[in-house]
PDB file of N, CA and C in Angstrom:
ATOM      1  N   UNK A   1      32.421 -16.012  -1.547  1.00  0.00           N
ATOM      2  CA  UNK A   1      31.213 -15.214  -1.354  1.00  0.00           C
ATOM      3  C   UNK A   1      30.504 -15.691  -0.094  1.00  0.00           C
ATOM      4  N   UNK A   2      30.179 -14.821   0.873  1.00  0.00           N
ATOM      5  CA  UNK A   2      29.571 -14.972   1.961  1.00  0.00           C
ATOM      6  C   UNK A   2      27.965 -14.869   1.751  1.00  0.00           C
ATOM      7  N   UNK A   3      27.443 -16.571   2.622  1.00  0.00           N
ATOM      8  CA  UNK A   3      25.937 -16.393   2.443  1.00  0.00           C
ATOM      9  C   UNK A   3      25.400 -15.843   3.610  1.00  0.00           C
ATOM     10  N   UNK A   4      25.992 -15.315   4.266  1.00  0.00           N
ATOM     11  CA  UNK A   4      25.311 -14.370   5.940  1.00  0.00           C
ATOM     12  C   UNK A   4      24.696 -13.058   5.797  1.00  0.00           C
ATOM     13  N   UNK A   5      24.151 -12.643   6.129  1.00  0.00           N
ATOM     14  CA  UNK A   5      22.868 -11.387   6.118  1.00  0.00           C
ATOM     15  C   UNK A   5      22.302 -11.090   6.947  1.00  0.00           C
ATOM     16  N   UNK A   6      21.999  -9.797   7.052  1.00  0.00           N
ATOM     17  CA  UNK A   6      21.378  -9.149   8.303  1.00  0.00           C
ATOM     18  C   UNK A   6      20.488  -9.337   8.638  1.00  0.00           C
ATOM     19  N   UNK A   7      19.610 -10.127   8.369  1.00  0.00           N
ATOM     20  CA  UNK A   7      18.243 -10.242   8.376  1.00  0.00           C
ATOM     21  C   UNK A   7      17.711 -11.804   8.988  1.00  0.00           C
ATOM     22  N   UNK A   8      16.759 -12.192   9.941  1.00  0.00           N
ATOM     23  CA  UNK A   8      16.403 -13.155  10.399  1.00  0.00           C
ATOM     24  C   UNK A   8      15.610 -13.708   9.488  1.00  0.00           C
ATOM     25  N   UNK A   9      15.804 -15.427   9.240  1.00  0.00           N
ATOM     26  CA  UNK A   9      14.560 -16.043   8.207  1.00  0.00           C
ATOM     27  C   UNK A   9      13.519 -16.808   8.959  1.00  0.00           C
ATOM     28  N   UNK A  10      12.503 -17.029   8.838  1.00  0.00           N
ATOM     29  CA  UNK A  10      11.309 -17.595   9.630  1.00  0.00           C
ATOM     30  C   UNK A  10      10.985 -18.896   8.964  1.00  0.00           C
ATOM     31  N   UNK A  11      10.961 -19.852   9.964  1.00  0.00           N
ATOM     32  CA  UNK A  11      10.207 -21.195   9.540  1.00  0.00           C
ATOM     33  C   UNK A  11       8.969 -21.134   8.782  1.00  0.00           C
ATOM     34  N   UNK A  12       8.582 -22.040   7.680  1.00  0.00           N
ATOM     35  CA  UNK A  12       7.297 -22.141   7.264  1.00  0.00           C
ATOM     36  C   UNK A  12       6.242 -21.574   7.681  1.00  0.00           C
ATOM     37  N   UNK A  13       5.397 -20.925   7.948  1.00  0.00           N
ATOM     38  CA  UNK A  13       4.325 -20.141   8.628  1.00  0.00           C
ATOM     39  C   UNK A  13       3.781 -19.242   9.287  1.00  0.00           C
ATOM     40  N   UNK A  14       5.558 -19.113   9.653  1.00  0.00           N
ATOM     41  CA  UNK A  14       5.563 -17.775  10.765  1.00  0.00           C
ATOM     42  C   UNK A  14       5.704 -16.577   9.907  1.00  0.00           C
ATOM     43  N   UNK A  15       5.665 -15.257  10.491  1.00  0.00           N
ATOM     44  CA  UNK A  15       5.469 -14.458   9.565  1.00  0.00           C
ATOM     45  C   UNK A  15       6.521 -13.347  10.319  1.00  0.00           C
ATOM     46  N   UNK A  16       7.064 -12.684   9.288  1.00  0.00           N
ATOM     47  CA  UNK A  16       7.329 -11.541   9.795  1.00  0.00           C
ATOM     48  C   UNK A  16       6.871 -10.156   9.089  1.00  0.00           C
ATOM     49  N   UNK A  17       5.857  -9.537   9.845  1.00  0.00           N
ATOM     50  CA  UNK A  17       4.890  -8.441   9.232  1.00  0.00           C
ATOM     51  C   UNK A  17       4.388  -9.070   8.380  1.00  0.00           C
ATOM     52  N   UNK A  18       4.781  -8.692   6.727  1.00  0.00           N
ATOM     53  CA  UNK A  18       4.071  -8.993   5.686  1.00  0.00           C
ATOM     54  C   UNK A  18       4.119 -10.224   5.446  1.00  0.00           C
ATOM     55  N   UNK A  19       5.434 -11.549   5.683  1.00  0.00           N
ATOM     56  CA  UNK A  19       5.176 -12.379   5.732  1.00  0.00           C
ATOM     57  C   UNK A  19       6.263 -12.865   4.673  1.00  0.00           C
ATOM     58  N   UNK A  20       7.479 -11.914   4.340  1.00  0.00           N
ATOM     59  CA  UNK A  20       8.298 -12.132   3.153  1.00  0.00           C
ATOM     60  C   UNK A  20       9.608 -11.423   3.801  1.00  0.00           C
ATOM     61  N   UNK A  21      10.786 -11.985   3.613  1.00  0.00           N
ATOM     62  CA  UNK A  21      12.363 -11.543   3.874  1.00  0.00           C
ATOM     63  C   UNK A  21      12.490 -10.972   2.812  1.00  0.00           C
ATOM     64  N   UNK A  22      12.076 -10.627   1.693  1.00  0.00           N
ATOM     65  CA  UNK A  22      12.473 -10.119   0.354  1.00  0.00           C
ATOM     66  C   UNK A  22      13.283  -9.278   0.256  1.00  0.00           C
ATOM     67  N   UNK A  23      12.798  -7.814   0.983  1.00  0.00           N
ATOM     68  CA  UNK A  23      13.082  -6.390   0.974  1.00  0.00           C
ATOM     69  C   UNK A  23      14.541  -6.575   1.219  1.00  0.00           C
ATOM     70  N   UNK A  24      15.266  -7.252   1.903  1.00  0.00           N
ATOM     71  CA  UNK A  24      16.558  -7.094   2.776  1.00  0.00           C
ATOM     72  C   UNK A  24      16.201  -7.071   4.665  1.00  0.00           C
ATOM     73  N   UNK A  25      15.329  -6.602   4.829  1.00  0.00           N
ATOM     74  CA  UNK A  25      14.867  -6.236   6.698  1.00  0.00           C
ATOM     75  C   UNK A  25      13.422  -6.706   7.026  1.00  0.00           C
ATOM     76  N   UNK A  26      13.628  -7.129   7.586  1.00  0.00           N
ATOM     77  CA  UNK A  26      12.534  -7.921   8.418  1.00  0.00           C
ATOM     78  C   UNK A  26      11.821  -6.695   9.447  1.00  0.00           C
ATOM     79  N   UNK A  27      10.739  -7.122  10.468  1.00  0.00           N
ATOM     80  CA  UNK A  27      10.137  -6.499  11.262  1.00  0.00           C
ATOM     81  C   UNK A  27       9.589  -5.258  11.369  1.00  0.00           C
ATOM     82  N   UNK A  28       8.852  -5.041  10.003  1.00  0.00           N
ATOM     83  CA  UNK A  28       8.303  -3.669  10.062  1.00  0.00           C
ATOM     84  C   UNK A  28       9.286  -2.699   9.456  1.00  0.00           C
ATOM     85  N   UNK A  29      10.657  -2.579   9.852  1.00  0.00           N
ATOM     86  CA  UNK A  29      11.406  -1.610   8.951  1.00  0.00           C
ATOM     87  C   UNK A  29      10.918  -0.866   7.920  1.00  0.00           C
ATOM     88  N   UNK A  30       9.949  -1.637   6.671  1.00  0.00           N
ATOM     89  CA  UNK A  30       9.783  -0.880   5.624  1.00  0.00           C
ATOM     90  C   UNK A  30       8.509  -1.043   5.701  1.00  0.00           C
ATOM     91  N   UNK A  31       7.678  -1.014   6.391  1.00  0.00           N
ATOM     92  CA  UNK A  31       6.310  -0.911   6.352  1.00  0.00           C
ATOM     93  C   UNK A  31       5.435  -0.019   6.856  1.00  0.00           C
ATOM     94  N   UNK A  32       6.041   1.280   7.198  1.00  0.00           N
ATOM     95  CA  UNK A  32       5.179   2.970   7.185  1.00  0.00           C
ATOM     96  C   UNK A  32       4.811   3.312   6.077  1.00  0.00           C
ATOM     97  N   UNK A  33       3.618   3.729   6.620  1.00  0.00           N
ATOM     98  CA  UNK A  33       2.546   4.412   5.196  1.00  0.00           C
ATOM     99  C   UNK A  33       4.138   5.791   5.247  1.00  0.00           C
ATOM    100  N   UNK A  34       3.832   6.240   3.986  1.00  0.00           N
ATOM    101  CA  UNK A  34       4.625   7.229   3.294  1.00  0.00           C
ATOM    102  C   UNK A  34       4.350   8.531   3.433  1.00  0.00           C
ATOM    103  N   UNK A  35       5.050   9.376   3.541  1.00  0.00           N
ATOM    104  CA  UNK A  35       3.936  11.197   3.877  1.00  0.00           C
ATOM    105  C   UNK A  35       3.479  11.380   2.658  1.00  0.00           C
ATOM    106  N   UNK A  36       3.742  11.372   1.573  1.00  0.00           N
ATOM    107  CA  UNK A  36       2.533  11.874   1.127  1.00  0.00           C
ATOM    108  C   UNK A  36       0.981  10.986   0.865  1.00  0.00           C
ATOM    109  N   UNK A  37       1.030   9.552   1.039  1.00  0.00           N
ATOM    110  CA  UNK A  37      -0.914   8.976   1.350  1.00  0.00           C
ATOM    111  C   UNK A  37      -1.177   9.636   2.602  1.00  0.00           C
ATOM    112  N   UNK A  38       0.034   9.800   3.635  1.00  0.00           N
ATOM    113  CA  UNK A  38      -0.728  10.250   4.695  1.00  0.00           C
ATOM    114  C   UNK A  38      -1.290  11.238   4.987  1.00  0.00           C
ATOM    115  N   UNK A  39      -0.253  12.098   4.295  1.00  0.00           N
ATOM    116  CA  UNK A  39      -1.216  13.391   4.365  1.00  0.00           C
ATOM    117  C   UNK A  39      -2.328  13.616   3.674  1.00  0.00           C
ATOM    118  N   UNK A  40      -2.364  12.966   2.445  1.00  0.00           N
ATOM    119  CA  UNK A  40      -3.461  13.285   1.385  1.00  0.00           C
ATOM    120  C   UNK A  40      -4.663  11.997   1.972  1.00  0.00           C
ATOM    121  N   UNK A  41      -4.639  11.245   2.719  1.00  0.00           N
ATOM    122  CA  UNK A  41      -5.843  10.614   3.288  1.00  0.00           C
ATOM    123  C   UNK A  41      -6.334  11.237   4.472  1.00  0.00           C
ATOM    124  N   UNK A  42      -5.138  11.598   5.309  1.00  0.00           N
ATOM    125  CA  UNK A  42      -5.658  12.743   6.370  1.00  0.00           C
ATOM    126  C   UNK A  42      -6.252  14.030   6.057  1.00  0.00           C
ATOM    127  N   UNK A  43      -6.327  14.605   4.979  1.00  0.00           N
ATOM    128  CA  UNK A  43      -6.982  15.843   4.120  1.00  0.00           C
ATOM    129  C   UNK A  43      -8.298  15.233   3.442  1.00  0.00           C
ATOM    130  N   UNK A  44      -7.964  13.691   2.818  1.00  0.00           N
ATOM    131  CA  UNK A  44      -9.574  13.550   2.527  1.00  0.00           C
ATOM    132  C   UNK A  44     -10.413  13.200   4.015  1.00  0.00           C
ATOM    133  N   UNK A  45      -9.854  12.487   4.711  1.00  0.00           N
ATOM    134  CA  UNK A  45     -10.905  12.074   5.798  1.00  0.00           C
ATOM    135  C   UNK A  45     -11.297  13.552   6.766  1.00  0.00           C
ATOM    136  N   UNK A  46     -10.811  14.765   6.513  1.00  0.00           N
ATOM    137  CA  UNK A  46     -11.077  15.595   7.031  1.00  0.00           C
ATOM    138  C   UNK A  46     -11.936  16.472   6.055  1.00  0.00           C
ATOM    139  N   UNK A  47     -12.111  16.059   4.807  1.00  0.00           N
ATOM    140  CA  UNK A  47     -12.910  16.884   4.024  1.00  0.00           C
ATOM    141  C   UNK A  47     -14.133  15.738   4.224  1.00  0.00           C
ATOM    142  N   UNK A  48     -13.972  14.508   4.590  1.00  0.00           N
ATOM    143  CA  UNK A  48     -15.258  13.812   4.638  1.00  0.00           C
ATOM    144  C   UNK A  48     -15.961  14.005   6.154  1.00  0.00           C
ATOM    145  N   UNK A  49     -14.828  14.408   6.450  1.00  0.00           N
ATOM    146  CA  UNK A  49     -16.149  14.871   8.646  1.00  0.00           C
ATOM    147  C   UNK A  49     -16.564  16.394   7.826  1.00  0.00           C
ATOM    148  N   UNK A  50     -15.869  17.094   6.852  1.00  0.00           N
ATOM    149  CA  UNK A  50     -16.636  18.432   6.942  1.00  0.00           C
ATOM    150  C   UNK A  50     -17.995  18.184   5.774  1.00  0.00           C
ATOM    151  N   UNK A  51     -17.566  17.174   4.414  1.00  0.00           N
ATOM    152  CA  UNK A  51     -19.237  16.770   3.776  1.00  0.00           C
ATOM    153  C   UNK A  51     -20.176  16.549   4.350  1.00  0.00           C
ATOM    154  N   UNK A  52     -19.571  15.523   5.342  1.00  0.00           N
ATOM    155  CA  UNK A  52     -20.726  14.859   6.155  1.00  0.00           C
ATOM    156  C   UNK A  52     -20.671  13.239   5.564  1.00  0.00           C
ATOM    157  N   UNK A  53     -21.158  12.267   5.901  1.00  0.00           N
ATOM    158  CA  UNK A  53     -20.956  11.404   5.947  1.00  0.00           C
ATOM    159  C   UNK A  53     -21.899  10.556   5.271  1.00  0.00           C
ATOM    160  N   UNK A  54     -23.098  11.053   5.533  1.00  0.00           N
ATOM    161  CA  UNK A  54     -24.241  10.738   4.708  1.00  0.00           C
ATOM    162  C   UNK A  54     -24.615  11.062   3.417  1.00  0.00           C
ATOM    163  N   UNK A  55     -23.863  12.070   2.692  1.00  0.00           N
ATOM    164  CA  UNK A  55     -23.736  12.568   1.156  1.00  0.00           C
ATOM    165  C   UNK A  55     -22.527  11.827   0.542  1.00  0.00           C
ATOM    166  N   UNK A  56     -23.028  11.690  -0.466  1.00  0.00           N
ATOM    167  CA  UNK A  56     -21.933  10.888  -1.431  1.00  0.00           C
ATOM    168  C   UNK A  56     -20.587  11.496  -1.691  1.00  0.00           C
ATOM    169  N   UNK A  57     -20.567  12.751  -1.418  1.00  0.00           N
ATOM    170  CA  UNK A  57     -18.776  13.139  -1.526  1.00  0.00           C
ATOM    171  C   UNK A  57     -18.489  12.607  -0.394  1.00  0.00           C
ATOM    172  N   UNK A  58     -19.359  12.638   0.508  1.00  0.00           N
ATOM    173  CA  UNK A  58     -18.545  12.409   1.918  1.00  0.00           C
ATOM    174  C   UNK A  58     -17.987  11.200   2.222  1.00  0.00           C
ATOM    175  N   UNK A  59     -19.450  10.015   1.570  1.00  0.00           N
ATOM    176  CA  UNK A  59     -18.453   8.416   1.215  1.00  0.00           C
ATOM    177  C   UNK A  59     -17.371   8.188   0.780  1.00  0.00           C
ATOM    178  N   UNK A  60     -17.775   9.269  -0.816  1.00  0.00           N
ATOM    179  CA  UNK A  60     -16.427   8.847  -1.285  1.00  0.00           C
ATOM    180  C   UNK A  60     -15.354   9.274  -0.718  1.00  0.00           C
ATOM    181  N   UNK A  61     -15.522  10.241  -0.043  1.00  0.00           N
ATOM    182  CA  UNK A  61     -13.966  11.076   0.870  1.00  0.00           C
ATOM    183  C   UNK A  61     -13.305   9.600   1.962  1.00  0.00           C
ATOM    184  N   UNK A  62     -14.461   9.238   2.447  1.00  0.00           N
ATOM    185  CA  UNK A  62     -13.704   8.402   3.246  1.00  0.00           C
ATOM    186  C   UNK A  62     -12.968   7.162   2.945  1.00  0.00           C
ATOM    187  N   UNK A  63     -13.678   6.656   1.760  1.00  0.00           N
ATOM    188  CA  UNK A  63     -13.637   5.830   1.144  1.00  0.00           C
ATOM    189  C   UNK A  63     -12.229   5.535   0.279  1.00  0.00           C
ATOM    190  N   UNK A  64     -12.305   6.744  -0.038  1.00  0.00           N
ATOM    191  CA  UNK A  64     -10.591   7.427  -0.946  1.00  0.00           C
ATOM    192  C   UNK A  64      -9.387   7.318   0.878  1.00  0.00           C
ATOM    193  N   UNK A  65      -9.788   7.830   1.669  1.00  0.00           N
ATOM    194  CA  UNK A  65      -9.250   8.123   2.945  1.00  0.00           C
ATOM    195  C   UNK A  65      -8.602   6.467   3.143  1.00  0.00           C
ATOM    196  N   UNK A  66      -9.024   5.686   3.526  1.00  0.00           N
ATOM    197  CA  UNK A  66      -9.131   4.627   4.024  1.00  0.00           C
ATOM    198  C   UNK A  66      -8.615   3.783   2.771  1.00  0.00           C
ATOM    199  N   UNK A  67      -8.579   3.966   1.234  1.00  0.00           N
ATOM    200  CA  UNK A  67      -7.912   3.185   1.002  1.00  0.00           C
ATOM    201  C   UNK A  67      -6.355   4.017   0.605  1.00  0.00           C
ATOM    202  N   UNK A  68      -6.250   5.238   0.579  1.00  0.00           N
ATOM    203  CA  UNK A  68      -4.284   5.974   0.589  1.00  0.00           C
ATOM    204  C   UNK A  68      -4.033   5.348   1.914  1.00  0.00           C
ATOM    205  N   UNK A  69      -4.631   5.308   3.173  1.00  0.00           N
ATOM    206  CA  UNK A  69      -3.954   5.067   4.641  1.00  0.00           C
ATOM    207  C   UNK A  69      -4.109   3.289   4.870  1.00  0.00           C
ATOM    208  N   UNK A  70      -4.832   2.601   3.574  1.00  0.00           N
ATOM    209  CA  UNK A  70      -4.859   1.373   4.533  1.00  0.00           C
ATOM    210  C   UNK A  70      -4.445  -0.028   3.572  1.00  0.00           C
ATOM    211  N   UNK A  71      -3.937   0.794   2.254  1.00  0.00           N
ATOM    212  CA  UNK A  71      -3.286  -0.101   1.033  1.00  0.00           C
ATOM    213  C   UNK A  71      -2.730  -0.783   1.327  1.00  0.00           C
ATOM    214  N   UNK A  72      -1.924  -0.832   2.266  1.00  0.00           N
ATOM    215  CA  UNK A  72      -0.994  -1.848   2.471  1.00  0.00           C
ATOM    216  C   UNK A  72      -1.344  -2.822   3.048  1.00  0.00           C
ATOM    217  N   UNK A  73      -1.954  -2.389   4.073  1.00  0.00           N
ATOM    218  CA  UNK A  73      -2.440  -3.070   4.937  1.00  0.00           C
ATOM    219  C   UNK A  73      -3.634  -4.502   4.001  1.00  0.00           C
ATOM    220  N   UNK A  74      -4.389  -4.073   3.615  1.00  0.00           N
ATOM    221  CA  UNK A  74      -5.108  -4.567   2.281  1.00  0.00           C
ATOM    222  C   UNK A  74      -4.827  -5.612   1.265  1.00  0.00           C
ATOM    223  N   UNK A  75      -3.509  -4.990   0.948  1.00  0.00           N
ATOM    224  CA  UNK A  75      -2.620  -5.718  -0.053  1.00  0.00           C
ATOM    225  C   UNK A  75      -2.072  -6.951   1.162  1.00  0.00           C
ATOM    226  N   UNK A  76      -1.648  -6.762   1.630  1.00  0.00           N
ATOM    227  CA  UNK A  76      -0.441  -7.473   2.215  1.00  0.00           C
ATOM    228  C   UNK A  76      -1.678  -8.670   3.036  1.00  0.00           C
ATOM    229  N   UNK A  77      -3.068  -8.488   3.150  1.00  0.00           N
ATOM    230  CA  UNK A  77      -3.835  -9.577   3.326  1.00  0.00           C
ATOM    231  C   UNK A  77      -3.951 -10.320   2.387  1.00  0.00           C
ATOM    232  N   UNK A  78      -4.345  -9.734   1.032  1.00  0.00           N
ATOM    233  CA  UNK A  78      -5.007 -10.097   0.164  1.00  0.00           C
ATOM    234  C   UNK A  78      -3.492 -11.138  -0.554  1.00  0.00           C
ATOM    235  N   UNK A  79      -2.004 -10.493  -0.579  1.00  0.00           N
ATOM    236  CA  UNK A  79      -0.854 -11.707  -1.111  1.00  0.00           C
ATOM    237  C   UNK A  79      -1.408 -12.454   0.698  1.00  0.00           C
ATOM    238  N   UNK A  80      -1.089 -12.277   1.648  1.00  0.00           N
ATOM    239  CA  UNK A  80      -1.671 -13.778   2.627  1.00  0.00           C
ATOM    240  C   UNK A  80      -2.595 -14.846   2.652  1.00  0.00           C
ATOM    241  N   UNK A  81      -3.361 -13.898   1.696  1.00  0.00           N
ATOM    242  CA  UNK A  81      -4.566 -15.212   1.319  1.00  0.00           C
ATOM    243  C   UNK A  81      -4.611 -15.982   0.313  1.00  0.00           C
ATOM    244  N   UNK A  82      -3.305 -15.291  -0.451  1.00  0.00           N
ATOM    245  CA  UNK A  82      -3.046 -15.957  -2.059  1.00  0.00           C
ATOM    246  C   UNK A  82      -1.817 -16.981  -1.804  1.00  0.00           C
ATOM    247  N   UNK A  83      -0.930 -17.130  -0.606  1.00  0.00           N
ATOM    248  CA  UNK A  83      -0.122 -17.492  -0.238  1.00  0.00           C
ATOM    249  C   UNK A  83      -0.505 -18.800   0.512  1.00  0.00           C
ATOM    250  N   UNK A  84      -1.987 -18.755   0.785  1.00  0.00           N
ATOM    251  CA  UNK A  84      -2.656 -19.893   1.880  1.00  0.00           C
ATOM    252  C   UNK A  84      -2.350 -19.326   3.389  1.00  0.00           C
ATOM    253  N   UNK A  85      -2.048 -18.362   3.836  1.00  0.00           N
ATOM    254  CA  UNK A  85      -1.812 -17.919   4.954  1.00  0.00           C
ATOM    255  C   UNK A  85      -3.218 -16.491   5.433  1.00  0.00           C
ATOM    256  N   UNK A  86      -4.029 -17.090   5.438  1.00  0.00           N
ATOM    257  CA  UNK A  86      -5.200 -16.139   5.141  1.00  0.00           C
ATOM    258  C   UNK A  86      -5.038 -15.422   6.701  1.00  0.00           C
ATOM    259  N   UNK A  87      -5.102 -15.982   7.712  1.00  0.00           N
ATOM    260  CA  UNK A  87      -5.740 -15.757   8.671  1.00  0.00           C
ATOM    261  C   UNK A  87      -3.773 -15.063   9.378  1.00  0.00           C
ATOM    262  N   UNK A  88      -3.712 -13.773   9.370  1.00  0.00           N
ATOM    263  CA  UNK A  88      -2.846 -13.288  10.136  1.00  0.00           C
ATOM    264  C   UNK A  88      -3.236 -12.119  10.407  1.00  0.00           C
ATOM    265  N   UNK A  89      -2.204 -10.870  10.740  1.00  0.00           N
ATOM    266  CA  UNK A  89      -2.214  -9.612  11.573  1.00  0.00           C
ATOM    267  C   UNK A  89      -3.339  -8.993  10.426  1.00  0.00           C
ATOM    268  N   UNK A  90      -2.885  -8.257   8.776  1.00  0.00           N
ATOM    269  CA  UNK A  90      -3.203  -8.074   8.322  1.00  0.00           C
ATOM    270  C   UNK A  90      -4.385  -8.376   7.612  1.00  0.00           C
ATOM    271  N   UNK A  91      -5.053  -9.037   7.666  1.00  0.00           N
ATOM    272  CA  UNK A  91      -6.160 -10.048   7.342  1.00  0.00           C
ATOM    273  C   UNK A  91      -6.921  -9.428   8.350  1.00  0.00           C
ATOM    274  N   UNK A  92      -7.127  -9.800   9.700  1.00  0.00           N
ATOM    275  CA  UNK A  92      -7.717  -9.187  11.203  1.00  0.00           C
ATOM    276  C   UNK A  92      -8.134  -8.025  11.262  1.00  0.00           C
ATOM    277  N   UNK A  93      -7.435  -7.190  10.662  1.00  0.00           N
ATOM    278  CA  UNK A  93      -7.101  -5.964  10.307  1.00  0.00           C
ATOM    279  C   UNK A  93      -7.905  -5.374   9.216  1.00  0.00           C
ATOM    280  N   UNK A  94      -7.582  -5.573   8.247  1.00  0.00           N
ATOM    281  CA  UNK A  94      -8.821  -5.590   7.050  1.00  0.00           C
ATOM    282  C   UNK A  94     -10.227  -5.627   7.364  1.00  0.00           C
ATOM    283  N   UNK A  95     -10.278  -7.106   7.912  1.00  0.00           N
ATOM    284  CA  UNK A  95     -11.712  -7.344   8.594  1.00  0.00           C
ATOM    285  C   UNK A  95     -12.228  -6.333   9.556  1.00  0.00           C
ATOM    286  N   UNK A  96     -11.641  -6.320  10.255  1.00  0.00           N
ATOM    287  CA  UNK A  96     -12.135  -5.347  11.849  1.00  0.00           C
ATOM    288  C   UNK A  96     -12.197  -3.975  11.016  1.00  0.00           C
ATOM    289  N   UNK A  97     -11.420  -3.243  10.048  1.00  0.00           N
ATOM    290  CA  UNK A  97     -11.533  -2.223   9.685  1.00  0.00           C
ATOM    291  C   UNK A  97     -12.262  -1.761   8.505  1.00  0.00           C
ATOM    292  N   UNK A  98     -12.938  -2.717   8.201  1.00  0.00           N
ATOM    293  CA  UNK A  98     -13.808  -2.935   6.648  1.00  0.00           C
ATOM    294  C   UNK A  98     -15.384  -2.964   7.785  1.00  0.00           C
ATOM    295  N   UNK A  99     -15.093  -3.967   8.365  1.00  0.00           N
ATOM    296  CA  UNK A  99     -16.533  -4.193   9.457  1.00  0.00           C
ATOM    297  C   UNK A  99     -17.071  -2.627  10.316  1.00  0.00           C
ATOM    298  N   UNK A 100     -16.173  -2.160  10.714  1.00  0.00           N
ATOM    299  CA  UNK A 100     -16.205  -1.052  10.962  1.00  0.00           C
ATOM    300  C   UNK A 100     -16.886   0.254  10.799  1.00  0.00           C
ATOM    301  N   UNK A 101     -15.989   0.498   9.681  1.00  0.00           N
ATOM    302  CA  UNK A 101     -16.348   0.868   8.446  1.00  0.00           C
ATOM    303  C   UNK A 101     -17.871   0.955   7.911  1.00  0.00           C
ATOM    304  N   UNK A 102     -18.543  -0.315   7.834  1.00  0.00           N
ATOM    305  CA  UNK A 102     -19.538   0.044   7.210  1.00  0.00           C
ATOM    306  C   UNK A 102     -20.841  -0.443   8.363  1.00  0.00           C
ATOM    307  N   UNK A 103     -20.176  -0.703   9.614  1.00  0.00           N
ATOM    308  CA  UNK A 103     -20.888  -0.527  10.556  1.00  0.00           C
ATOM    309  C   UNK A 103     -21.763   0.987  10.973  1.00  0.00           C
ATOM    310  N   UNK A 104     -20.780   1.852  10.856  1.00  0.00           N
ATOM    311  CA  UNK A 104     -20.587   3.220  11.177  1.00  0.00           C
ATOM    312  C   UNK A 104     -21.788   3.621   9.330  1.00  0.00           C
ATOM    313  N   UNK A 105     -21.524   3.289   8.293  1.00  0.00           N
ATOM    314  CA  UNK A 105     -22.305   3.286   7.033  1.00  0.00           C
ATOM    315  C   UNK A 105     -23.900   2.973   7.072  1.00  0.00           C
ATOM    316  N   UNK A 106     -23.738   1.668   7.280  1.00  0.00           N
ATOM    317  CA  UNK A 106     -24.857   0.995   7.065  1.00  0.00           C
ATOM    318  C   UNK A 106     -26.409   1.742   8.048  1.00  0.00           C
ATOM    319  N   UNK A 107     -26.391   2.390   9.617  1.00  0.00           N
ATOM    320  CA  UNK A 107     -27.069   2.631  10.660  1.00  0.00           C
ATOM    321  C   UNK A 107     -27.646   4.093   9.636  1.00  0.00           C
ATOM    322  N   UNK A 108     -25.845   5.077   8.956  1.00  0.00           N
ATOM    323  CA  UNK A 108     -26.697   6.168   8.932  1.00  0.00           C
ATOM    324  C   UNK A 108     -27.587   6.358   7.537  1.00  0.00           C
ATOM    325  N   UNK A 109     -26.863   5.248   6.495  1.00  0.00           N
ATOM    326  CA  UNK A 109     -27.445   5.483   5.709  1.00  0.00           C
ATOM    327  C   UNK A 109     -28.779   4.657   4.946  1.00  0.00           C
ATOM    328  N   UNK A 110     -28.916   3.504   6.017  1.00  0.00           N
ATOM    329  CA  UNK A 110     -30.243   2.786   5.944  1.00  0.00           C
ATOM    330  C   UNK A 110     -30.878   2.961   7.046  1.00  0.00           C
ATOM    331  N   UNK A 111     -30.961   3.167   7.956  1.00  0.00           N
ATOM    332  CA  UNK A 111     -31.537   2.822   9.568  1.00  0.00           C
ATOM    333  C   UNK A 111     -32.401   3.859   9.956  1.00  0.00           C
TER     334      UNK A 111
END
């Protein structure tokens, strides 16, 4: 039985994408959002520019939006931080897009 495989393994810390050889492929290969969150977050975030942004369907539209298009992204911080590897792509990512997020929130709906 042959132990060789297609797939590159990474030293302790380094990461590849999510940060796991598991799947069989390394480098992103299996890490596209799927057509149907995409479409169905691209249909809510377009029903939330037509609520409006400041009414509560419209939060929740985006809110629903942002988490079908950004689950993974999310997840795959949240096993990095459970792993002790807090601080990578996904993590950055989260942050900057959570900060964002309620940057764009916070002005219209307190300020």
């Amino acid at each position: 039985m042959s132990t060789e495989h297609s797939h590159e393994h990474f030293p302790e810390g380094a990461s590849c994408c999510s940060g796991s050889c598991g799947s069989g492929s390394c480098c992103c290969s299996g890490d596209a959002i799927g057509p149907v969150p995409a479409v169905l977050g691209i249909a809510l975030f377009i029903s939330a520019l037509a609520a409006g942004g400041d009414s509560l369907a419209g939060m929740a539209a985006y809110v629903g939006s942002y988490l079908l298009i950004g689950w993974d992204v999310l997840k795959a911080a949240f096993l990095g931080m459970m792993r002790g590897r807090a601080i990578n792509e996904n993590f950055l990512m989260s942050i900057a897009s959570l900060g964002a997020m309620f940057l764009g929130i916070i002005p219209r709906r307190w300020g």
